[in-house]
C-alpha atoms as a PDB file:
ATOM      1  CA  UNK A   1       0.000   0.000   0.000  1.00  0.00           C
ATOM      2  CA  UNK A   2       0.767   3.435  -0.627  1.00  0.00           C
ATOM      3  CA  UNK A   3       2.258   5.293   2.562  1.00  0.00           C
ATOM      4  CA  UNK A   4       0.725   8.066   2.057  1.00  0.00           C
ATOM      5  CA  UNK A   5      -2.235   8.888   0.043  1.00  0.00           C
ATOM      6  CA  UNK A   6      -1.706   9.894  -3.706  1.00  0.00           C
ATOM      7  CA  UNK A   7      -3.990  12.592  -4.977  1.00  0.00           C
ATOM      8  CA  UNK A   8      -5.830  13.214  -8.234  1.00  0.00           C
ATOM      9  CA  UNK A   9      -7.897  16.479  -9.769  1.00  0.00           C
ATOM     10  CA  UNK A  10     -11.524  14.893 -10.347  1.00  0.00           C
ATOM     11  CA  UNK A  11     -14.440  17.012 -11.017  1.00  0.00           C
ATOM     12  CA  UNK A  12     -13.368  19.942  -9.591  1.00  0.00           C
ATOM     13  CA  UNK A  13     -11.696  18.682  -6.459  1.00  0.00           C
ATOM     14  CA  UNK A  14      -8.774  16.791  -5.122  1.00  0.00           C
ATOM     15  CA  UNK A  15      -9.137  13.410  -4.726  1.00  0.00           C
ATOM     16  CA  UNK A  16      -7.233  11.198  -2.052  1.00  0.00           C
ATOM     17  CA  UNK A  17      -6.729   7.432  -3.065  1.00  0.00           C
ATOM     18  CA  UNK A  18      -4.658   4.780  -1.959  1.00  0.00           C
ATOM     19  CA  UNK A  19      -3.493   1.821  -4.556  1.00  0.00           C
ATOM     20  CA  UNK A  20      -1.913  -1.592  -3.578  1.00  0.00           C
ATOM     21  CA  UNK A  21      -0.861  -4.734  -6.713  1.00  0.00           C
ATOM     22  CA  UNK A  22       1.078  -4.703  -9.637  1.00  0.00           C
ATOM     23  CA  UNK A  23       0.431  -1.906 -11.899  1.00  0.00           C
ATOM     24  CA  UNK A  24       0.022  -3.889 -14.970  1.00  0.00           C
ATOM     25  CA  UNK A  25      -2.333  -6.104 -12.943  1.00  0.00           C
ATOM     26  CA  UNK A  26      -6.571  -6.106 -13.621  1.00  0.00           C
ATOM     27  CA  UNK A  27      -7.676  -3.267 -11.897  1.00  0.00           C
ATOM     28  CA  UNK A  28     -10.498  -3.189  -9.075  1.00  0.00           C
ATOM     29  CA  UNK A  29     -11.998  -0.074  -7.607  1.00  0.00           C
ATOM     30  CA  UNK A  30     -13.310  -0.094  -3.669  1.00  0.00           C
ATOM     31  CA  UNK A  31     -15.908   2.381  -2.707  1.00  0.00           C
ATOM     32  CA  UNK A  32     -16.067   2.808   1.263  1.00  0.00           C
ATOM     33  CA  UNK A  33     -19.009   3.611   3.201  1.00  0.00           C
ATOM     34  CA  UNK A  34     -20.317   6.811   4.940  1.00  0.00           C
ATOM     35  CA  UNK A  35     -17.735   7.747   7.783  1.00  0.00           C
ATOM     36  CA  UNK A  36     -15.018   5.903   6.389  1.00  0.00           C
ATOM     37  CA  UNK A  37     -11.930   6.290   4.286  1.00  0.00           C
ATOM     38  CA  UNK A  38      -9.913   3.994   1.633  1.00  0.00           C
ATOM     39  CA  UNK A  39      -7.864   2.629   4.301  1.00  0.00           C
ATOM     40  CA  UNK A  40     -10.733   1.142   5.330  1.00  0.00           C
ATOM     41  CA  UNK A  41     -10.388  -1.837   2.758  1.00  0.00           C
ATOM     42  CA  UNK A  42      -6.748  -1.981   3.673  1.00  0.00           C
ATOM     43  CA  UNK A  43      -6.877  -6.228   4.340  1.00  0.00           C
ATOM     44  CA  UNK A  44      -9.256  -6.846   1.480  1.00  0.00           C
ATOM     45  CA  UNK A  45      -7.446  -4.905  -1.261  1.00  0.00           C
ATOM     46  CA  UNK A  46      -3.745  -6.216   0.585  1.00  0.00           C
ATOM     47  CA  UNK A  47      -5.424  -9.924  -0.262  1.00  0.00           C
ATOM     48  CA  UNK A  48      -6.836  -9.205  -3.715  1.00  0.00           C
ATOM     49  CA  UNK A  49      -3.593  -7.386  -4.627  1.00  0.00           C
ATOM     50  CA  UNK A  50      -1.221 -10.495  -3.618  1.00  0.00           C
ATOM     51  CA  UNK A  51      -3.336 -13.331  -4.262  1.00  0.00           C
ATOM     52  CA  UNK A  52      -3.175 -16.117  -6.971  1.00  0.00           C
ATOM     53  CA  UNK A  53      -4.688 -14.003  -8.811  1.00  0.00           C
ATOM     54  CA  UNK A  54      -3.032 -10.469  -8.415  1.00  0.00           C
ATOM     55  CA  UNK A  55      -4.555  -7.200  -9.047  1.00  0.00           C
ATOM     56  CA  UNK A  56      -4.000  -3.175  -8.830  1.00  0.00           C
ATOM     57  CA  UNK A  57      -6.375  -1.478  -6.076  1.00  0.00           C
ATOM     58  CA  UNK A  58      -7.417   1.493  -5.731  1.00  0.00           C
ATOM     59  CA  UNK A  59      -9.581   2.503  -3.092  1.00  0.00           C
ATOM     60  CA  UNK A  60     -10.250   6.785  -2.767  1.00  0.00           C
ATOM     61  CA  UNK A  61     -11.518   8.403  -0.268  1.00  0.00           C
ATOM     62  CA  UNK A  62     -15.075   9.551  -1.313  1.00  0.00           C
ATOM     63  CA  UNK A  63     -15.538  13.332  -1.190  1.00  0.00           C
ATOM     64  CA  UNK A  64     -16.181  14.834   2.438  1.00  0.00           C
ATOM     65  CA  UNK A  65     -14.287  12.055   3.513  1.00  0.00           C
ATOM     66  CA  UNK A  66     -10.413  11.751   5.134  1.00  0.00           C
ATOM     67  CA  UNK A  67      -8.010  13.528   3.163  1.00  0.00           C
ATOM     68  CA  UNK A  68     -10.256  14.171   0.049  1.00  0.00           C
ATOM     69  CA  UNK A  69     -11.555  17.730  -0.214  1.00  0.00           C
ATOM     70  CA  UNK A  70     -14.499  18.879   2.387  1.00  0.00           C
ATOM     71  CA  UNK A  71     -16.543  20.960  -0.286  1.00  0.00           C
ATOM     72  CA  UNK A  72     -19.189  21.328   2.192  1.00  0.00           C
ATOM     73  CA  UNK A  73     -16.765  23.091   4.732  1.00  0.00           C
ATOM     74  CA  UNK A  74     -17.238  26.083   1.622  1.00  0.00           C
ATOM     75  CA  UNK A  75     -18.940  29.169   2.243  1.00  0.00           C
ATOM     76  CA  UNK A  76     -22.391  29.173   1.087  1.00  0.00           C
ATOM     77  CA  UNK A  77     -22.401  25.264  -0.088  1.00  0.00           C
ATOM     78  CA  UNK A  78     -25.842  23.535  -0.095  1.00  0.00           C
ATOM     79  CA  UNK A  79     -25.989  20.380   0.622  1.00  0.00           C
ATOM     80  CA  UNK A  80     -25.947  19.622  -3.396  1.00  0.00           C
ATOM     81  CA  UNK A  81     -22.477  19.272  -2.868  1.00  0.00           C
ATOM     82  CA  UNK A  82     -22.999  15.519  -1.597  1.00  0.00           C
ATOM     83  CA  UNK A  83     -25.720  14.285  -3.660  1.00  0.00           C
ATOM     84  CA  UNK A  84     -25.238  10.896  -4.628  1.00  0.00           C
ATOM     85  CA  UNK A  85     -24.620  11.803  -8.595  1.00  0.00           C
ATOM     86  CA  UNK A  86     -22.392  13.945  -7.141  1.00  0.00           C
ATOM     87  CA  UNK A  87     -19.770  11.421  -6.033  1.00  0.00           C
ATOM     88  CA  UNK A  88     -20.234   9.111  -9.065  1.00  0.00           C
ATOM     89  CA  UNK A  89     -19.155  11.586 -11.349  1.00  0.00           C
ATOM     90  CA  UNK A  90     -16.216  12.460  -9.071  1.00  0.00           C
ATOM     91  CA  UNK A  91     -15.447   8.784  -9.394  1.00  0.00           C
ATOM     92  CA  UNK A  92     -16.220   8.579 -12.965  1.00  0.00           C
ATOM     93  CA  UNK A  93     -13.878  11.408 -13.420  1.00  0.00           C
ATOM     94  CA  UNK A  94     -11.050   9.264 -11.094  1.00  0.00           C
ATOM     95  CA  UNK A  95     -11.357   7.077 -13.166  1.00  0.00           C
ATOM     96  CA  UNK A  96     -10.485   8.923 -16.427  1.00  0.00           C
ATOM     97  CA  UNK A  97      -7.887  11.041 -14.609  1.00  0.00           C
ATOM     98  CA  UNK A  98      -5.679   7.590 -14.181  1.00  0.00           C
ATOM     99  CA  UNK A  99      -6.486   6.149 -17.587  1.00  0.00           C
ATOM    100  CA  UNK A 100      -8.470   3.308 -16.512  1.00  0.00           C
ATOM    101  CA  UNK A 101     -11.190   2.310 -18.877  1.00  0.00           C
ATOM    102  CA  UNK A 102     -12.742  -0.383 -16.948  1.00  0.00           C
ATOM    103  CA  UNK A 103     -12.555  -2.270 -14.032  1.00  0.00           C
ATOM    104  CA  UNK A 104     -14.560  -4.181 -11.315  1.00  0.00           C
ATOM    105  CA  UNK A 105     -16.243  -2.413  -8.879  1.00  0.00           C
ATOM    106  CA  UNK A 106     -16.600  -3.332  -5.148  1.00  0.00           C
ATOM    107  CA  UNK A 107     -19.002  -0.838  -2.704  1.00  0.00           C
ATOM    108  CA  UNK A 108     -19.654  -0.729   0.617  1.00  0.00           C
ATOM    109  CA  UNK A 109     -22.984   1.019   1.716  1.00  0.00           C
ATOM    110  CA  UNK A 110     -22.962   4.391   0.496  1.00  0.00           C
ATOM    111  CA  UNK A 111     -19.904   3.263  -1.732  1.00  0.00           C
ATOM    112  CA  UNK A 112     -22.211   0.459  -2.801  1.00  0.00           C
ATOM    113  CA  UNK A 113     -24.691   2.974  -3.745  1.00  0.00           C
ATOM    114  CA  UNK A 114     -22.451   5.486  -5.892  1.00  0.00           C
ATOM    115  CA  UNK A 115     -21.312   2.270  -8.056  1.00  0.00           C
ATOM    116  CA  UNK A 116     -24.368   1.553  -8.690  1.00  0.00           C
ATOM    117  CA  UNK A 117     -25.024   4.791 -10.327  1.00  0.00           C
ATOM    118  CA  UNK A 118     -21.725   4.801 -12.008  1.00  0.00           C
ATOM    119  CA  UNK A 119     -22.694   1.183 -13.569  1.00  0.00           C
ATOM    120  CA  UNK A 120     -26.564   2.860 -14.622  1.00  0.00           C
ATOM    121  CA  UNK A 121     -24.695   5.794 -16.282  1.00  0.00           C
ATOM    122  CA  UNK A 122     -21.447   4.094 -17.757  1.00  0.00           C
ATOM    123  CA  UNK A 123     -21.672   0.566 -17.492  1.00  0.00           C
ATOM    124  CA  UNK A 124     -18.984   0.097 -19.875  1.00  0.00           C
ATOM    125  CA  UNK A 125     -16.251   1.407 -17.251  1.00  0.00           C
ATOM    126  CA  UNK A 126     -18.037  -1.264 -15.070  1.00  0.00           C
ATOM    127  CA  UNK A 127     -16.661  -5.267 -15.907  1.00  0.00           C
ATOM    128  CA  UNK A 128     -18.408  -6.859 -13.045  1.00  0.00           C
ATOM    129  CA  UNK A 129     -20.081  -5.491  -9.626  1.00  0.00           C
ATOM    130  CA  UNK A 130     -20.205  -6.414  -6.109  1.00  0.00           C
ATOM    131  CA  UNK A 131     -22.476  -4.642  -3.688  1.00  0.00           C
ATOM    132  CA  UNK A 132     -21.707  -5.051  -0.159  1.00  0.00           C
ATOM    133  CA  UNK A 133     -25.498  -4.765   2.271  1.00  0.00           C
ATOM    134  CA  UNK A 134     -26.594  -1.904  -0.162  1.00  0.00           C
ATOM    135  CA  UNK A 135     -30.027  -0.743   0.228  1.00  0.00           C
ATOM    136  CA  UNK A 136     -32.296  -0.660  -2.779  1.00  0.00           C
ATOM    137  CA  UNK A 137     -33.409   2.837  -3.359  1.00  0.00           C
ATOM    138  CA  UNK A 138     -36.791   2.971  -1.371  1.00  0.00           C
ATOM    139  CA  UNK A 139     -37.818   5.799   0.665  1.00  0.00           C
ATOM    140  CA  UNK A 140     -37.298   5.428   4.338  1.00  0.00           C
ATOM    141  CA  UNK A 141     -40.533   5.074   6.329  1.00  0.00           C
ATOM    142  CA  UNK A 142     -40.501   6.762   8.836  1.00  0.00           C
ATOM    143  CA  UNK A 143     -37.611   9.161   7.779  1.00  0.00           C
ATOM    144  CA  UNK A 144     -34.386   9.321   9.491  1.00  0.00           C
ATOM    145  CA  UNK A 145     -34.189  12.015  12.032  1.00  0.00           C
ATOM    146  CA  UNK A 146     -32.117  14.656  12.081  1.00  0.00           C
ATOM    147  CA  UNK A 147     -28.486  13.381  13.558  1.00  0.00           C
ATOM    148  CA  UNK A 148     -26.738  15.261  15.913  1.00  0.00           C
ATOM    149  CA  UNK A 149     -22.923  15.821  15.408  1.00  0.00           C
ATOM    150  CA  UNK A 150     -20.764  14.187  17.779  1.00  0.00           C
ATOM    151  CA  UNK A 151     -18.392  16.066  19.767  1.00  0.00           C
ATOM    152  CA  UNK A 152     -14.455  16.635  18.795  1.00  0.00           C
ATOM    153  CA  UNK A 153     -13.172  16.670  15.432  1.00  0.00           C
ATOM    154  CA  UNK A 154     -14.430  14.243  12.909  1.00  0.00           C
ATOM    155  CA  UNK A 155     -12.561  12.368  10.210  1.00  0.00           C
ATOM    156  CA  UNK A 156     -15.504  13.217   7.414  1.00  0.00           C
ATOM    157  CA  UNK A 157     -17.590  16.615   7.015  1.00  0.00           C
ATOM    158  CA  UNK A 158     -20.622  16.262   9.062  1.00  0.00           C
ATOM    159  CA  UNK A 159     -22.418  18.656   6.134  1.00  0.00           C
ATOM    160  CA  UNK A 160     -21.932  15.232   4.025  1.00  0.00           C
ATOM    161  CA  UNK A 161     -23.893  12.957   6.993  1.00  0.00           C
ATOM    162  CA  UNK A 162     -26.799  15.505   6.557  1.00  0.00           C
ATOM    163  CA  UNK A 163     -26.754  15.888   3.285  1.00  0.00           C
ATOM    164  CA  UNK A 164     -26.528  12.004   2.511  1.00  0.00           C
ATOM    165  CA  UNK A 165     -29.204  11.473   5.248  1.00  0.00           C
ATOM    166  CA  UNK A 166     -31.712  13.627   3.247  1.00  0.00           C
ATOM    167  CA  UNK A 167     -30.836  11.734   0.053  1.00  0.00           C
ATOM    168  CA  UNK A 168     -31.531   8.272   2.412  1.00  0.00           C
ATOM    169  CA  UNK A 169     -34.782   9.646   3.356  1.00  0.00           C
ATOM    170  CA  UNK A 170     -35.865  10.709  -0.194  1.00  0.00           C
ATOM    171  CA  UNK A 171     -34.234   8.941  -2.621  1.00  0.00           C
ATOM    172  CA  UNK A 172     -34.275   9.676  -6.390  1.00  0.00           C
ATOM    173  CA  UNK A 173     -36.816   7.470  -8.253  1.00  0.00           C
ATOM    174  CA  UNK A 174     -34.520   7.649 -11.455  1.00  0.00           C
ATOM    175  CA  UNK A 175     -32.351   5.425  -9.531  1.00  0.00           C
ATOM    176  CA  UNK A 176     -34.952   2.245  -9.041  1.00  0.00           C
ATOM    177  CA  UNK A 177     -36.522   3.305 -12.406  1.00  0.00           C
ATOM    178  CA  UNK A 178     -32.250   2.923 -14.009  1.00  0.00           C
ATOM    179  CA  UNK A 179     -31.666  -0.729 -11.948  1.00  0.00           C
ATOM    180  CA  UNK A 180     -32.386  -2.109 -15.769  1.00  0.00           C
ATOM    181  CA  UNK A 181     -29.352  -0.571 -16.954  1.00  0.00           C
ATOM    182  CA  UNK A 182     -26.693  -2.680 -14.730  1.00  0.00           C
ATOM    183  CA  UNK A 183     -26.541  -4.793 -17.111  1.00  0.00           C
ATOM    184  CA  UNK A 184     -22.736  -6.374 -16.284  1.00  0.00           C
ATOM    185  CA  UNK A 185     -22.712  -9.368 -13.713  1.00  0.00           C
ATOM    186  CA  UNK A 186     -23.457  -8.327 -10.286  1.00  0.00           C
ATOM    187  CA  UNK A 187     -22.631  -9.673  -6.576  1.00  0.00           C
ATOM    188  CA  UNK A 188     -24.707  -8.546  -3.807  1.00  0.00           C
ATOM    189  CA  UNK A 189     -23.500  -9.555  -0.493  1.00  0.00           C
ATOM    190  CA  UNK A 190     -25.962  -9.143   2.265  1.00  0.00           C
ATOM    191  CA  UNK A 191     -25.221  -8.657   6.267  1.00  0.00           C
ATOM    192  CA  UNK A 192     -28.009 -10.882   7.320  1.00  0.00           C
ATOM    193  CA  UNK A 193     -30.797 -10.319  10.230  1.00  0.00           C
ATOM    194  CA  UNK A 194     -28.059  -8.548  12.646  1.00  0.00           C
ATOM    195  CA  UNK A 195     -27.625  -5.493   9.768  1.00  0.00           C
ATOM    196  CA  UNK A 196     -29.170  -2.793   9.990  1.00  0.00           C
ATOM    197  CA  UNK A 197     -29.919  -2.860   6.557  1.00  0.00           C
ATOM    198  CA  UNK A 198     -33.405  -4.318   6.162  1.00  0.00           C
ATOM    199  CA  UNK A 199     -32.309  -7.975   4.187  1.00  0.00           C
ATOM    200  CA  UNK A 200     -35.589  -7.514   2.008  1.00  0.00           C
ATOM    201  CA  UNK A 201     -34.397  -4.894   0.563  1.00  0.00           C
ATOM    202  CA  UNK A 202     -30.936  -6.803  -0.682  1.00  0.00           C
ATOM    203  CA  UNK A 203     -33.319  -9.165  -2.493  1.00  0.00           C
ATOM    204  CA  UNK A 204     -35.461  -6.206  -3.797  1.00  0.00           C
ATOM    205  CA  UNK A 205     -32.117  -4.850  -5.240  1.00  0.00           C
ATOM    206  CA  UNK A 206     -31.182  -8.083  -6.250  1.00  0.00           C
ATOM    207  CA  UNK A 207     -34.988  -8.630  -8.580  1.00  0.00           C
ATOM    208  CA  UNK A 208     -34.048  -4.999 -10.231  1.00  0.00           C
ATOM    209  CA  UNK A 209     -30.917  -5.777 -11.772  1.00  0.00           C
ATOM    210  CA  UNK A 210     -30.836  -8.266 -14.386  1.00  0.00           C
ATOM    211  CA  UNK A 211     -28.019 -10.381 -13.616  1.00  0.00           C
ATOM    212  CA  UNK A 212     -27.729 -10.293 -10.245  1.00  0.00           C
ATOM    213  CA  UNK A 213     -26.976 -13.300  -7.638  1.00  0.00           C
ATOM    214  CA  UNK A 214     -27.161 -12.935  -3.945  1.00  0.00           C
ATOM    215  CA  UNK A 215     -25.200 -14.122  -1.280  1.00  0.00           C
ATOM    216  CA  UNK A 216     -25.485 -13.586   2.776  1.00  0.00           C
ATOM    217  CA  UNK A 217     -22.960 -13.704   5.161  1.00  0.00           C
ATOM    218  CA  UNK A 218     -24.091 -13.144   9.300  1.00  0.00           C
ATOM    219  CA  UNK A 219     -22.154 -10.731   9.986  1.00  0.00           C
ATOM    220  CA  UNK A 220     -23.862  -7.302  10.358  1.00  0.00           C
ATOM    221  CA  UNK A 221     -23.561  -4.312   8.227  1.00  0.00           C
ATOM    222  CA  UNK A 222     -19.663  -4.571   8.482  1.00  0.00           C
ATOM    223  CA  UNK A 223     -19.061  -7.673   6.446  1.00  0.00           C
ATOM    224  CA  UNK A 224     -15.705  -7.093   4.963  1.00  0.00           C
ATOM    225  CA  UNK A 225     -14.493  -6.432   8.281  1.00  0.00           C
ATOM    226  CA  UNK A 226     -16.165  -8.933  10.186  1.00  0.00           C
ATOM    227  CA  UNK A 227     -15.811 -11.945   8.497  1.00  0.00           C
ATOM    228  CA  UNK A 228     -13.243 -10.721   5.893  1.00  0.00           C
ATOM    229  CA  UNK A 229     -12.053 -14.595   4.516  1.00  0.00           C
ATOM    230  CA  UNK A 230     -15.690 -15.192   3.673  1.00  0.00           C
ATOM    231  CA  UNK A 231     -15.976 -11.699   2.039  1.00  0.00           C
ATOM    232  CA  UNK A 232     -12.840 -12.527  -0.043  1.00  0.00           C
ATOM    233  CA  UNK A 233     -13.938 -16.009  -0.784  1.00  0.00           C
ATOM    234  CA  UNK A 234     -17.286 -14.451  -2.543  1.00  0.00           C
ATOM    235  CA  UNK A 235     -16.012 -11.785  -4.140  1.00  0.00           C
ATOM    236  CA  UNK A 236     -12.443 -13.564  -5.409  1.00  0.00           C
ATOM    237  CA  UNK A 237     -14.271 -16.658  -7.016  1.00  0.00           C
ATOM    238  CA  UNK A 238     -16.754 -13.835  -8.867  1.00  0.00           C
ATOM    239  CA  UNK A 239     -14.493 -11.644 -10.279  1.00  0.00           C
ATOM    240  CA  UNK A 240     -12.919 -14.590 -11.512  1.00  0.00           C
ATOM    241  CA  UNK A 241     -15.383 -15.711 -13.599  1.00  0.00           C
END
């Protein structure tokens, strides 16, 4: 892994991102979830990079997010700055920035839910697609309340929690109405009952996109971290095929 985080110009901002494998290797892209960073995936994209079958990671940090630009922190931002669409194109943009025309996709949670616009839009930057305990894009009922920022400094902008909390409550139909387009294979890897993402909704998700196949692992919301061999063992023997 990198020491220190390299740094692209994507859509208007600076982009952090960390990369692990050979660089001539088949490239993978890991999307973290809300709160977190790319060092997140740090043991999954250390495995997929030195396995049997080697490959070149690279994992940003979302916008908002560890050492990618806060543009929420901006005077007189709106909380446009963190819509959903916003972040794909910032990774659609990463990805054009490094020359990579496609590769396989891997997100976590919110992660999950930026590839999956980034596969509606331009599936053909998008080979194959794993979604890790992603929520289908259904309106929560009864909406989330309004959070309340912790105290001390946090390692993400807390505009982007509110902002992607309002997006959570009231999501875009375009997105259910666009599930048709992800048309490349697609992996989604559910928490099971102990996540707090409603499992119903996984096999929702699952019914929208064409060629989709499920798998659940009991682990909670947190499966790459809490069960990581069984993550890897999924997602390794898909992406190979």
């Amino acid at each position: 892994m990198d020491r220190e985080p390299r740094t692209v110009k994507a859509n208007g901002i600076t982009l952090a991102y960390r990369t692990w494998g050979p660089e001539d290797a088949p490239p993978v892209l890991l999307l973290h979830c809300r709160g977190a960073d790319g060092a997140d995936w740090a043991r999954i994209a250390e495995a997929l990079a030195t396995g049997s079958r080697p490959r070149r990671v690279y994992a940003p940090d979302l916008r908002g997010h560890g050492r990618s630009d806060w543009p929420g922190t901006d005077p007189g931002s709106g909380p446009e700055v963190y819509r959903y669409e916003v972040m794909r194109d910032d990774i659609r943009a990463f990805l054009t920035a490094l020359g990579l025309d496609r590769v396989d996709v891997i997100g976590h949670s919110l992660g999950g839910a930026v590839a999956y616009l980034l596969a509606q839009q331009s599936p053909e930057l998008v080979r194959r697609l794993v979604l890790e305990d992603v929520p289908a894009p259904i309106p929560l009922d009864p909406p989330r309340p309004p959070a309340e920022r912790p105290d001390g400094e946090l390692p993400f902008d807390w505009a982007m929690v509110l902002a992607t909390d309002m997006e959570r409550n009231a999501p875009d139909p375009v997105w259910w109405d666009h599930m048709g387009r992800i048309t490349m294979p697609t992996l989604l890897i559910g928490g099971g009952p102990t996540s707090l993402i409603p499992q119903d909704q996984i096999a929702v998700l699952a019914g929208l996109v064409p060629d989709a196949r499920v798998v659940t692992i009991d682990a909670g919301h947190l499966v790459h971290e809490s069960r990581p061999e069984d993550f890897l063992a999924a997602v390794e023997e898909f992406l190979a095929g």
